[in-house]
N, C-alpha and C. Protein backbone atom coordinates (compact mmCIF):
# COMPACT_ATOMS: atom_id res chain seq x y z
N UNK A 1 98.35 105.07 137.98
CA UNK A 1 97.51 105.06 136.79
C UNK A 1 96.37 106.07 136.98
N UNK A 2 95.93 106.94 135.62
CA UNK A 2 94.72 107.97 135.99
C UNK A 2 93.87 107.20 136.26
N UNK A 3 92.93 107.44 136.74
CA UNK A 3 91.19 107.48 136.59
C UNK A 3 90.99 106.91 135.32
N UNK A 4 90.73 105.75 135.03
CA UNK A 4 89.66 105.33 133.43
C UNK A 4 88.81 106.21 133.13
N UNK A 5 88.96 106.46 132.10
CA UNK A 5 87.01 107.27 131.11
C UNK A 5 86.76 106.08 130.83
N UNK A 6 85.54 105.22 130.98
CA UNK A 6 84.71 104.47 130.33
C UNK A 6 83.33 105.19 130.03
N UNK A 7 83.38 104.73 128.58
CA UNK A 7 82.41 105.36 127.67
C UNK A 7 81.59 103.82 128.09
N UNK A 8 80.11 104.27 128.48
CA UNK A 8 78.77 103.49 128.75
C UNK A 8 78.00 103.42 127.88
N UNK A 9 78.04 102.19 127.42
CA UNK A 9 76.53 101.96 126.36
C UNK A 9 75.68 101.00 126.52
N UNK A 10 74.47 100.82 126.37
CA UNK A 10 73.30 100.33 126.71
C UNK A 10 72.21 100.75 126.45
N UNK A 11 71.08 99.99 127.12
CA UNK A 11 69.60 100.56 127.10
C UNK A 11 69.95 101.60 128.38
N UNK A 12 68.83 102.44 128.41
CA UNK A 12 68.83 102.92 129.16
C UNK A 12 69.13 102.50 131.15
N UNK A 13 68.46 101.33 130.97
CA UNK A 13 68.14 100.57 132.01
C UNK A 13 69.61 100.62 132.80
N UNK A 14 70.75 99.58 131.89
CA UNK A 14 72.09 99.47 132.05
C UNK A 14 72.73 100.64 132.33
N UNK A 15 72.65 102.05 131.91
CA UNK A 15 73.19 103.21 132.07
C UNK A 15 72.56 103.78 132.93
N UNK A 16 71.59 103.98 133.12
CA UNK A 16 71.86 104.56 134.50
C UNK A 16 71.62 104.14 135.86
N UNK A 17 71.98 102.50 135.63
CA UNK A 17 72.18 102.06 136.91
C UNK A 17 73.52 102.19 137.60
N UNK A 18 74.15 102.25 135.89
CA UNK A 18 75.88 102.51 136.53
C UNK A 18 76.32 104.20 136.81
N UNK A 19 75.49 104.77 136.39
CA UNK A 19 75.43 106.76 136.95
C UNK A 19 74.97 106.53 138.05
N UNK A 20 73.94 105.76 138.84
CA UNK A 20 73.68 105.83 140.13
C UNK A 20 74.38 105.27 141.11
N UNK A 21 75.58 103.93 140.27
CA UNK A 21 76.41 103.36 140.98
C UNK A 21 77.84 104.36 140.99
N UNK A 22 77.92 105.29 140.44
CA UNK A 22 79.18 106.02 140.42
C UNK A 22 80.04 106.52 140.90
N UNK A 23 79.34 106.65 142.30
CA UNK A 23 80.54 106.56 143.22
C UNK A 23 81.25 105.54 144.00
N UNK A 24 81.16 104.60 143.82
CA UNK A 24 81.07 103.24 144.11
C UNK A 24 82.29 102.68 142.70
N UNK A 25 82.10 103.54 141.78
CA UNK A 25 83.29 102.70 140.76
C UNK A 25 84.28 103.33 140.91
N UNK A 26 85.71 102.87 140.30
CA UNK A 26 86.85 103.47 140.68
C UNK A 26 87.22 103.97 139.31
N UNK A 27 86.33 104.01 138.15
CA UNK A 27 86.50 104.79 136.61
C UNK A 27 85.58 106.04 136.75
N UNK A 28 85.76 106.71 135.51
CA UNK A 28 84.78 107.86 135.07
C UNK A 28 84.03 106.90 134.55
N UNK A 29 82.79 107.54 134.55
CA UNK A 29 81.67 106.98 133.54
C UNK A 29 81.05 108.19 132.49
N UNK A 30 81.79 107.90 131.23
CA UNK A 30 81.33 108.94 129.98
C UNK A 30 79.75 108.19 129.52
N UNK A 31 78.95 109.53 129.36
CA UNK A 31 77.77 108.98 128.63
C UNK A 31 77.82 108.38 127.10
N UNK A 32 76.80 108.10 126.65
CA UNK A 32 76.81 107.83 125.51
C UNK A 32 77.03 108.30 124.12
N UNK A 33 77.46 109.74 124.79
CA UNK A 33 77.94 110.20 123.66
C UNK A 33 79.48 110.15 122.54
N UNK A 34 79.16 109.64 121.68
CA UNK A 34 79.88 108.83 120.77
C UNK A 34 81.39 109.48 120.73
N UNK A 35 81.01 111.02 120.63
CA UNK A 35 82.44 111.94 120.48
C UNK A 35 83.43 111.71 121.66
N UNK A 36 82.61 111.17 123.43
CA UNK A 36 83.74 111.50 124.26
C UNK A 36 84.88 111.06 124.28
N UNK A 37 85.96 111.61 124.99
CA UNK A 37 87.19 110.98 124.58
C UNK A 37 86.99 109.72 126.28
N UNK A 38 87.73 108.61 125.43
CA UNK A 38 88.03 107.41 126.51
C UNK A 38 88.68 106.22 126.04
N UNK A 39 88.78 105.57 127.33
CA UNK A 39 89.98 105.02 127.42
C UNK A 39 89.42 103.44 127.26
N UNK A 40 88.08 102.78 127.86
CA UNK A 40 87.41 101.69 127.27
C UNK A 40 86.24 102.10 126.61
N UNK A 41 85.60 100.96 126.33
CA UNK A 41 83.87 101.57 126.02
C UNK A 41 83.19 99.87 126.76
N UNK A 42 82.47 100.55 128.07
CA UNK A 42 81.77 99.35 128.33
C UNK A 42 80.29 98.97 128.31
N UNK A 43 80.00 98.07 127.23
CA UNK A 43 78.82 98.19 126.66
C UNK A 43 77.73 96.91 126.71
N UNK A 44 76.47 97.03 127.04
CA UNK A 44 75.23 95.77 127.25
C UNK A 44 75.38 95.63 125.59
N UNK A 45 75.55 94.14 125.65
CA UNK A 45 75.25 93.59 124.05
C UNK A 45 73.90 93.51 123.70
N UNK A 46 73.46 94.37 123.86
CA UNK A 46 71.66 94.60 123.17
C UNK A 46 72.13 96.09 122.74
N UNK A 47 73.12 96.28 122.59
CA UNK A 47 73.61 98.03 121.43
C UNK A 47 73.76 96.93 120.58
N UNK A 48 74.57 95.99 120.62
CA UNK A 48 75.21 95.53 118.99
C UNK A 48 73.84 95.09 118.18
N UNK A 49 72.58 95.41 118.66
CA UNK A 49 71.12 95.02 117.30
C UNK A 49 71.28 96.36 116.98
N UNK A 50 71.95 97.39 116.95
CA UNK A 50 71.76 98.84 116.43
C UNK A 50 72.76 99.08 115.69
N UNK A 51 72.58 99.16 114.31
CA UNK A 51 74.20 99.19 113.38
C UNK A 51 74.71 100.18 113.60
N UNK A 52 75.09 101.44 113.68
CA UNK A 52 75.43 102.15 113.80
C UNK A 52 76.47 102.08 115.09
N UNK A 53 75.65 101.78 116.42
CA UNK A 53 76.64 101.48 117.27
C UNK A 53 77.67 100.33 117.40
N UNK A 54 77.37 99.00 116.77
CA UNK A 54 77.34 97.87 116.34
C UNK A 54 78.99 98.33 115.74
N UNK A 55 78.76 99.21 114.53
CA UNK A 55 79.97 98.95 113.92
C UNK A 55 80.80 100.14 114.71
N UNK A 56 80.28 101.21 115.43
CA UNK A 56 80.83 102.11 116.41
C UNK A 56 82.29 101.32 117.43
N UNK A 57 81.59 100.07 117.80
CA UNK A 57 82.13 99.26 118.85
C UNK A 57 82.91 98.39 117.82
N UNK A 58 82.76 97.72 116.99
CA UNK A 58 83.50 96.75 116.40
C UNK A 58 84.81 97.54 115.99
N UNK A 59 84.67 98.60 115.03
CA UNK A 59 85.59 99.14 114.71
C UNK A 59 86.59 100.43 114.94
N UNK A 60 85.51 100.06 117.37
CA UNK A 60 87.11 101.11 117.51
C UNK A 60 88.19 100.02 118.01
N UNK A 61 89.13 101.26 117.90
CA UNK A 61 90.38 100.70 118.69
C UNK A 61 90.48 100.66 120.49
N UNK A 62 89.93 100.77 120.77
CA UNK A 62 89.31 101.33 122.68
C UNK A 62 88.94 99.71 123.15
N UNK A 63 89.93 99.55 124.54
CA UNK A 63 89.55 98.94 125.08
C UNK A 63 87.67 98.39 124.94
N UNK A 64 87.41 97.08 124.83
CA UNK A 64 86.05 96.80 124.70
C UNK A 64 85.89 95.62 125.71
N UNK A 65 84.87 95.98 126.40
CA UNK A 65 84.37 95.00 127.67
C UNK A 65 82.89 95.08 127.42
N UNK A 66 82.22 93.56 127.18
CA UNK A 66 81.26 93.38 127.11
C UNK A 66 80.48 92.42 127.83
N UNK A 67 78.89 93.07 128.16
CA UNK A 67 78.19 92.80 129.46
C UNK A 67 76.87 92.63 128.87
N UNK A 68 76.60 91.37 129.36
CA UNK A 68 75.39 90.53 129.21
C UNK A 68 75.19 89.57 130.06
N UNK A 69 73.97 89.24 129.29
CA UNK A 69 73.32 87.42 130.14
C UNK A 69 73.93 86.26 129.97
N UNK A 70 74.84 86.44 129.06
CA UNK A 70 75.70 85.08 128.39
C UNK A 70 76.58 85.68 127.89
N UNK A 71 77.52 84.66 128.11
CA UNK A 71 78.84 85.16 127.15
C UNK A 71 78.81 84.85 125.32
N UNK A 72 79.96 86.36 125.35
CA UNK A 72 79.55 86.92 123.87
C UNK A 72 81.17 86.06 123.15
N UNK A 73 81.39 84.82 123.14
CA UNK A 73 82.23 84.67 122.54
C UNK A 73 82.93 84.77 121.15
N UNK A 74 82.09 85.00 120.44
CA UNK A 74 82.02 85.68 118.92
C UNK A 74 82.78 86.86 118.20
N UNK A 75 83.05 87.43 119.24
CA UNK A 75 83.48 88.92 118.81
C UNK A 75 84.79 88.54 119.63
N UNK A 76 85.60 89.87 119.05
CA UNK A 76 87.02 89.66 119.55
C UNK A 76 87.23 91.02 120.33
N UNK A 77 86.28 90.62 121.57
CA UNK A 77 86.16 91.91 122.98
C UNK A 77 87.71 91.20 123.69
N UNK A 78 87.95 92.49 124.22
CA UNK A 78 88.87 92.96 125.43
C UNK A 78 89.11 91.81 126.73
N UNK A 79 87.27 91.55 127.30
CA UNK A 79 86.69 91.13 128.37
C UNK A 79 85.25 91.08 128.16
N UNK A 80 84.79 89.82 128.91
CA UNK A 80 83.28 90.04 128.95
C UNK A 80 82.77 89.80 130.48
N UNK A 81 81.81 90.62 131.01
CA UNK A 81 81.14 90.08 132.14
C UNK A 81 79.77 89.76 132.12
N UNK A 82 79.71 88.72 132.66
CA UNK A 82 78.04 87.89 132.34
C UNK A 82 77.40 88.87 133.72
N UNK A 83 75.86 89.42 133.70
CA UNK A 83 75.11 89.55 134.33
C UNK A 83 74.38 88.45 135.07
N UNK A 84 74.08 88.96 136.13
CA UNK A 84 73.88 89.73 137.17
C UNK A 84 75.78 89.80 137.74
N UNK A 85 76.16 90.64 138.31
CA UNK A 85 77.61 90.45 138.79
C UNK A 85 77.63 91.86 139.60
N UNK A 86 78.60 91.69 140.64
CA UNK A 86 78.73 92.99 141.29
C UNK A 86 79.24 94.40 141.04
N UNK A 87 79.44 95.16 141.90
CA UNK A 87 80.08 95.94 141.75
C UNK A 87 81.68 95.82 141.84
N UNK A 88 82.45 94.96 142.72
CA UNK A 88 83.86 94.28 142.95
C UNK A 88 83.93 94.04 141.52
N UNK A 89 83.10 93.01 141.26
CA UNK A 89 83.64 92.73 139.75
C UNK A 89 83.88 93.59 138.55
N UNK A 90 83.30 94.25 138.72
CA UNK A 90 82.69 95.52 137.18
C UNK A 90 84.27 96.25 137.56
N UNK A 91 84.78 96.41 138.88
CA UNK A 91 85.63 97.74 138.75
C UNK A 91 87.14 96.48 138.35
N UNK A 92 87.17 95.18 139.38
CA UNK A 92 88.16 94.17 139.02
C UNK A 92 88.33 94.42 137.33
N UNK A 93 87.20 93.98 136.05
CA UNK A 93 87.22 93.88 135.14
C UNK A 93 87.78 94.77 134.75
N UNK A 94 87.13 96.53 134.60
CA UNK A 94 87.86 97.43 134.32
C UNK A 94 89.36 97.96 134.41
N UNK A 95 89.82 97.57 135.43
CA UNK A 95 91.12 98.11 135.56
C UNK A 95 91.81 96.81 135.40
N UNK A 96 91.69 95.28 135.55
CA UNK A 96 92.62 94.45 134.82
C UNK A 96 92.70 94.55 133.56
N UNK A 97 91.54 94.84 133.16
CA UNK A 97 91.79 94.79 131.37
C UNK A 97 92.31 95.75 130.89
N UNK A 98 92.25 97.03 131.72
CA UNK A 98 93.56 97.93 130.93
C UNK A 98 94.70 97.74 131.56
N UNK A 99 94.92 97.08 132.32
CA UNK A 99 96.24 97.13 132.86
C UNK A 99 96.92 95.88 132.23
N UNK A 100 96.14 95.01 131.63
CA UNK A 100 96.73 93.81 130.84
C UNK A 100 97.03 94.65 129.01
N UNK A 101 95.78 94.89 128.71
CA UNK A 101 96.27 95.37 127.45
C UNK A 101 97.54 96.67 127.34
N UNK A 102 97.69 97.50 128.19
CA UNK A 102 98.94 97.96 128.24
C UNK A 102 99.79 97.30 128.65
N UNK A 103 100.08 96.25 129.12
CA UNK A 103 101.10 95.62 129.56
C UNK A 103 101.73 95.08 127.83
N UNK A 104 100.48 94.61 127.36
CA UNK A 104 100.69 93.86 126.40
C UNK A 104 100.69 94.80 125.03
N UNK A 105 100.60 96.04 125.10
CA UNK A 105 101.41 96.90 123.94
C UNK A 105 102.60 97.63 124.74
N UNK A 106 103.35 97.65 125.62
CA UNK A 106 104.58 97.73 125.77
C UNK A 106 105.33 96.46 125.83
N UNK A 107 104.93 95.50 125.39
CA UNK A 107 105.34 94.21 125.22
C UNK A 107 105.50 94.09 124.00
N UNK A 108 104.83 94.59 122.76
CA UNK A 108 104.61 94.25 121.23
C UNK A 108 105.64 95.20 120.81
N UNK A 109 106.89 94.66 119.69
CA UNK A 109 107.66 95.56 119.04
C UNK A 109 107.61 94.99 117.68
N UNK A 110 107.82 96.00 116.92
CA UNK A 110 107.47 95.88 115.28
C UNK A 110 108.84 95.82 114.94
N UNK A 111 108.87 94.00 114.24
CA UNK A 111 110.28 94.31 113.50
C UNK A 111 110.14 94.05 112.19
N UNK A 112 110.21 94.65 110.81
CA UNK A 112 110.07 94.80 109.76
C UNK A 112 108.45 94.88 109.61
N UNK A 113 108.14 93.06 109.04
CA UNK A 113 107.19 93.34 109.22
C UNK A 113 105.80 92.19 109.51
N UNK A 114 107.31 92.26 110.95
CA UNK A 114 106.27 91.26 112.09
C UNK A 114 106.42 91.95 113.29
N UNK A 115 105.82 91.23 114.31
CA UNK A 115 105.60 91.54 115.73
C UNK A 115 106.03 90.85 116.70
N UNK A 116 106.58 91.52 117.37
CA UNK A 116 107.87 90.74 118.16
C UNK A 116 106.73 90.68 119.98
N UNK A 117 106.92 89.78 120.28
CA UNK A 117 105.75 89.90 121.69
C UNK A 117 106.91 89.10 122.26
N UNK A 118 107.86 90.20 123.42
CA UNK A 118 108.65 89.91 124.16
C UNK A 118 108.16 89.14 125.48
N UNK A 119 107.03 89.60 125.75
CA UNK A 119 106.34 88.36 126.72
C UNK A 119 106.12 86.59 126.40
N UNK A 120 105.60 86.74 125.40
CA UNK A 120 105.23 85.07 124.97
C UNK A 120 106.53 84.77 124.13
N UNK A 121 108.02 85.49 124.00
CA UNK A 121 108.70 85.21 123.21
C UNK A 121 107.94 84.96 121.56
N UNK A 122 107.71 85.69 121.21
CA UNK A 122 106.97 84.96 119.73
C UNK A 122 106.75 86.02 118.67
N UNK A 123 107.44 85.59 117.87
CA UNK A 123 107.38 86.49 116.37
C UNK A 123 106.52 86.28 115.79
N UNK A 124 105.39 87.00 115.45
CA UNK A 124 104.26 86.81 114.63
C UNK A 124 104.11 88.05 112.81
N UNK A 125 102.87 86.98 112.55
CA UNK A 125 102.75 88.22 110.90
C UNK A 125 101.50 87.33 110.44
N UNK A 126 100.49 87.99 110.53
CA UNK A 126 99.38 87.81 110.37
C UNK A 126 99.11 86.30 111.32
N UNK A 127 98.29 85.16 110.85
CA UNK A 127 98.24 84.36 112.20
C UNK A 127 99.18 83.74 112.12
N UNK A 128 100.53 83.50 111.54
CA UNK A 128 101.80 82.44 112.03
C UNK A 128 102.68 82.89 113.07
N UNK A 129 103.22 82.24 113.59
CA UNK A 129 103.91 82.95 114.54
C UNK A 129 105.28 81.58 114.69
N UNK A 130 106.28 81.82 115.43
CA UNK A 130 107.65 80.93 115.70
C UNK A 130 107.40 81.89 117.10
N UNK A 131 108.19 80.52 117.82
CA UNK A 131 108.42 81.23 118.99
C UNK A 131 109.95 81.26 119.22
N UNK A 132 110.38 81.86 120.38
CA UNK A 132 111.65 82.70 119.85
C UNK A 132 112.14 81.61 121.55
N UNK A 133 114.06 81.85 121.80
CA UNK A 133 114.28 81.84 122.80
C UNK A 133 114.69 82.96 123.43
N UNK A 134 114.77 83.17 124.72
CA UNK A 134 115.39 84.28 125.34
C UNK A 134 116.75 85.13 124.55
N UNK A 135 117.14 84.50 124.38
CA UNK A 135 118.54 84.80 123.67
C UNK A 135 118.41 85.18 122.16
N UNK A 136 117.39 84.56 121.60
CA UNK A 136 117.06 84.94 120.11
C UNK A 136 115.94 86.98 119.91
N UNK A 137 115.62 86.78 121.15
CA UNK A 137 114.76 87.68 121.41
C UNK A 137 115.64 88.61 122.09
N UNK A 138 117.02 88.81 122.77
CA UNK A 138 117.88 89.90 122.75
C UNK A 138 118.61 90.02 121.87
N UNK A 139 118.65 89.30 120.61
CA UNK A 139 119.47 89.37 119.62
C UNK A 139 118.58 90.64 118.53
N UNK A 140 117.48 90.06 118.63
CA UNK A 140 116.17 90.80 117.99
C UNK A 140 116.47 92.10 118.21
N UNK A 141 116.38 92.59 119.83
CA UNK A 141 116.26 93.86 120.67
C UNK A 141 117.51 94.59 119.41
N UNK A 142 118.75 93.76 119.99
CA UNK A 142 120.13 94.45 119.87
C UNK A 142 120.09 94.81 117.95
N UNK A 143 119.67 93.88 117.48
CA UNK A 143 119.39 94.67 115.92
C UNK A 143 118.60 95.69 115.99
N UNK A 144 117.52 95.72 116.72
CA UNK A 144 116.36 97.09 116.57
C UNK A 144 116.96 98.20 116.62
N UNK A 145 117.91 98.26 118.11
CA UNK A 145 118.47 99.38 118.30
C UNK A 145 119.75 99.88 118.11
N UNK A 146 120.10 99.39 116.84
CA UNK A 146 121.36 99.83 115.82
C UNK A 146 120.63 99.95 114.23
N UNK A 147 121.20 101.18 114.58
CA UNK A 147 120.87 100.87 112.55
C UNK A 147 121.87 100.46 111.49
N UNK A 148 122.94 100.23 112.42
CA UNK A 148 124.42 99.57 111.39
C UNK A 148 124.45 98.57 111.80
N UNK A 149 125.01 97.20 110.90
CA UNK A 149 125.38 95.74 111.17
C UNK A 149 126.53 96.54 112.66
N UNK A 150 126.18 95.43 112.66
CA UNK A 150 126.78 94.99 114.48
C UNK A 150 127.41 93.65 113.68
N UNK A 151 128.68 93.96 114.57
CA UNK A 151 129.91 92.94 114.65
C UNK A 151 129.60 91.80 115.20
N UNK A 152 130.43 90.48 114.94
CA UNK A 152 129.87 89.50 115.67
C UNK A 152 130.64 89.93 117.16
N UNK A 153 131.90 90.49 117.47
CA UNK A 153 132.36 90.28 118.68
C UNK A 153 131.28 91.80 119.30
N UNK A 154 130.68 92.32 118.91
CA UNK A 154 129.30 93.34 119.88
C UNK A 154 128.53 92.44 120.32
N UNK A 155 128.19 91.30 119.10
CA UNK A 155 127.20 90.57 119.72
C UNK A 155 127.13 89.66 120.78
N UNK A 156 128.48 89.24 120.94
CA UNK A 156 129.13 88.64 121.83
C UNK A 156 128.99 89.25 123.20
N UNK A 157 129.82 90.49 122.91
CA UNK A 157 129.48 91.38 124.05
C UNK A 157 128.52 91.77 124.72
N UNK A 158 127.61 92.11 123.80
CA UNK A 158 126.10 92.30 124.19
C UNK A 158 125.16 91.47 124.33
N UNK A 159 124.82 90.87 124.03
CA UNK A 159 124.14 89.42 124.05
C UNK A 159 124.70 88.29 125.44
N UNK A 160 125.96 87.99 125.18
CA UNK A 160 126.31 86.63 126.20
C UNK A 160 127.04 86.95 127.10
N UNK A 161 127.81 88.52 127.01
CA UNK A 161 129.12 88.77 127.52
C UNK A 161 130.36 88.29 127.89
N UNK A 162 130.39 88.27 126.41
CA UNK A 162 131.72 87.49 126.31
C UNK A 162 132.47 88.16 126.10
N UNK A 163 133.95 87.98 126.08
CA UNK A 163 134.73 88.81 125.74
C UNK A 163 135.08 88.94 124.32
N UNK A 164 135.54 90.12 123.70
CA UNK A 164 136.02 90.33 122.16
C UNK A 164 136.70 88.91 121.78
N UNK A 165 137.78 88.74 122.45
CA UNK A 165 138.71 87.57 121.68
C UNK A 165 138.54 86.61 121.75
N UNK A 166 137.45 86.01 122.79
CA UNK A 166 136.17 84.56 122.81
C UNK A 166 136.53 83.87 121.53
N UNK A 167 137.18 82.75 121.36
CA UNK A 167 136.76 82.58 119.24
C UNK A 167 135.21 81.10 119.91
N UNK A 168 134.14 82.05 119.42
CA UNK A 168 133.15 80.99 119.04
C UNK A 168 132.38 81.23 118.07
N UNK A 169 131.69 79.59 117.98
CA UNK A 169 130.79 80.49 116.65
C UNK A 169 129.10 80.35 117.48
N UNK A 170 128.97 80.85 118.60
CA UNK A 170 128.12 81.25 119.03
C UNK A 170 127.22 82.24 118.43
N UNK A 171 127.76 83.12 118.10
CA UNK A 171 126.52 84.17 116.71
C UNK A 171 126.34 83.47 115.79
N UNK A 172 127.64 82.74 114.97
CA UNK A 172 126.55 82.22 113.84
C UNK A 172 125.38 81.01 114.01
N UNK A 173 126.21 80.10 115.38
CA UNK A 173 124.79 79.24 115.41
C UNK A 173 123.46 79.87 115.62
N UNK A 174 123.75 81.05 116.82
CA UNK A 174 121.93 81.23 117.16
C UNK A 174 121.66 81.87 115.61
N UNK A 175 121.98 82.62 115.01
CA UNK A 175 121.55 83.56 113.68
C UNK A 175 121.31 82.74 112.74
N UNK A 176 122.03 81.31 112.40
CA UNK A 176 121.55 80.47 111.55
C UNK A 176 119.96 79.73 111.90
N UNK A 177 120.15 79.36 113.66
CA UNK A 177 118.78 78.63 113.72
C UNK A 177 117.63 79.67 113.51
N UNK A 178 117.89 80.64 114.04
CA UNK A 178 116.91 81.71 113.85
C UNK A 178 116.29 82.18 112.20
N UNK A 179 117.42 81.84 111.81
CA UNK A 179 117.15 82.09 110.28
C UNK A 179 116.25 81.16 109.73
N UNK A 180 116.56 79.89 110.35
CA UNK A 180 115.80 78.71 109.92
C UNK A 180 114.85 78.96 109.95
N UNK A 181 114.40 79.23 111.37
CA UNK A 181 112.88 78.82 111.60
C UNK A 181 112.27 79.77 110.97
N UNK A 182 112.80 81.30 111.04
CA UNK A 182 111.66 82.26 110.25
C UNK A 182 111.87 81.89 108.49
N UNK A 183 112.55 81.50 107.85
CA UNK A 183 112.33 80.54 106.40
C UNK A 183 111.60 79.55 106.63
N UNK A 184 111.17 78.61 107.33
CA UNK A 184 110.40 77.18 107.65
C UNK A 184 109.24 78.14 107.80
N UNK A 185 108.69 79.24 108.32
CA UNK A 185 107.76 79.06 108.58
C UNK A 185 107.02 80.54 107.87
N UNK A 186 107.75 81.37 107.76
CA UNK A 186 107.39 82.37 106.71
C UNK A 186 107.99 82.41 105.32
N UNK A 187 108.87 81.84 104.65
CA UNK A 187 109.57 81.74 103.91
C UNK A 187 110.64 83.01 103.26
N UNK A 188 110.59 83.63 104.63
CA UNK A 188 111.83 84.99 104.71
C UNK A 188 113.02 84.72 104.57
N UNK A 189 114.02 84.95 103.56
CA UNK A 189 115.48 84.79 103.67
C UNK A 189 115.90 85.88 103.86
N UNK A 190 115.61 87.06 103.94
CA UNK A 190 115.61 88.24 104.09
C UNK A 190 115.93 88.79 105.20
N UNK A 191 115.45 88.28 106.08
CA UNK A 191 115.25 89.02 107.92
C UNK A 191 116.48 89.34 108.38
N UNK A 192 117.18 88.32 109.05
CA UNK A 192 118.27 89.13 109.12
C UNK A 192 119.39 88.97 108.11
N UNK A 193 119.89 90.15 107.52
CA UNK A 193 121.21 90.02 106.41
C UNK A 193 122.53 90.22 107.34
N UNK A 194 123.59 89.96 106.23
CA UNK A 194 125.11 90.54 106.66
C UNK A 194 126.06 91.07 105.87
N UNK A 195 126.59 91.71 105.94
CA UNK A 195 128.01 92.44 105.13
C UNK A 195 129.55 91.90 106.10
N UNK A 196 130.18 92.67 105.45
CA UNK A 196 131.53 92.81 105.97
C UNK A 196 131.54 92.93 107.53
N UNK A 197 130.44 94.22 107.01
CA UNK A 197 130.55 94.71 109.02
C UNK A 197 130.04 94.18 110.07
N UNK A 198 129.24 92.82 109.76
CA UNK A 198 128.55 92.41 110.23
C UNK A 198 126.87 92.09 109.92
N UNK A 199 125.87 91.64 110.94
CA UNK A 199 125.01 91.15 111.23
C UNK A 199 123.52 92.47 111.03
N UNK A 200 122.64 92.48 110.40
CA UNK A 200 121.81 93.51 110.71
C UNK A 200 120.23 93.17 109.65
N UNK A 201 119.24 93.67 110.26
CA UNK A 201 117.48 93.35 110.09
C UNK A 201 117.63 94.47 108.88
């Protein structure tokens, strides 16, 4: 993994205690200037009384780790670290939290128009979510990456490995329950369709 840019914000006080701590961290430390390019932004919650930065931080997309006297549970940060805390900790924080949030967008796949989170098994669309089984969630995969209905004996193949001339109705049960639950709980009849040729999103 590179080197982090963390973009530093604070009073003064907070910034350049962490420029004097800088060799001691295992990130870059970008100043406060708003344009730099980076990869978190780690910031003393006494910026968020300044609107400008306030909505700077709320409405990027950049890793956000926030550092104070108390925890900032309110906001929907990255990470928070309560002050006084070390240096172990500050660099722990930094590099778990990007190494979790990338974990967790190569984990997120967009199917129509929900979000498939192959880690927690769970199909989401706005806050509802179903959770999926292993098997419902390679069925998912195997539609993504066809753009033609798929046969039931592919799915067979691909999915359980079974053989072509298997007679079960193993595809239609999982595809029916699956169907269920995303109608029970989004009211999609839509998601997955079928033709002649088969099975397809």
């Amino acid at each position: 993994m590179h080197k982090l840019n963390v973009k530093v914000l604070g009073p003064s006080s907070f910034t350049s205690t962490l420029n004097e701590l800088k060799m001691f961290l295992k990130f870059n430390c970008l100043s406060d200037d708003l344009n730099n390019e980076a990869d978190i932004i780690l910031f003393h919650t006494d910026i968020l009384l300044d609107k400008k930065l306030k909505n700077y931080v709320l409405n990027n997309k950049l890793i956000k780790i926030c550092v104070g006297n108390r925890e900032q549970p309110h906001h929907d940060f990255d990470a928070s670290l309560k002050l006084p805390t070390t240096l172990e900790e500050i660099n722990f924080i930094v590099e778990n939290t990007a190494v979790k949030k990338k974990f967790n967008i190569n984990s997120s796949i967009s199917v129509k128009n929900y979000l498939l989170n192959k880690n927690e098994k769970k199909l989401s669309k706005f806050n509802d979510f179903i959770i999926l089984t292993e098997k419902e969630v390679q069925l998912l995969e195997l539609f993504l990456g066809n753009k033609k209905p798929i046969s039931k004996d592919n799915i067979l193949s691909s999915v359980w490995n079974y053989a072509p001339d298997v007679d079960t109705h193993t595809v239609e049960t999982h595809i029916y329950r699956l169907r269920k639950k995303i109608i029970d709980k989004f009211k999609d009849d839509n998601f997955i369709l079928n033709n002649k040729d088969g099975y397809y999103l």
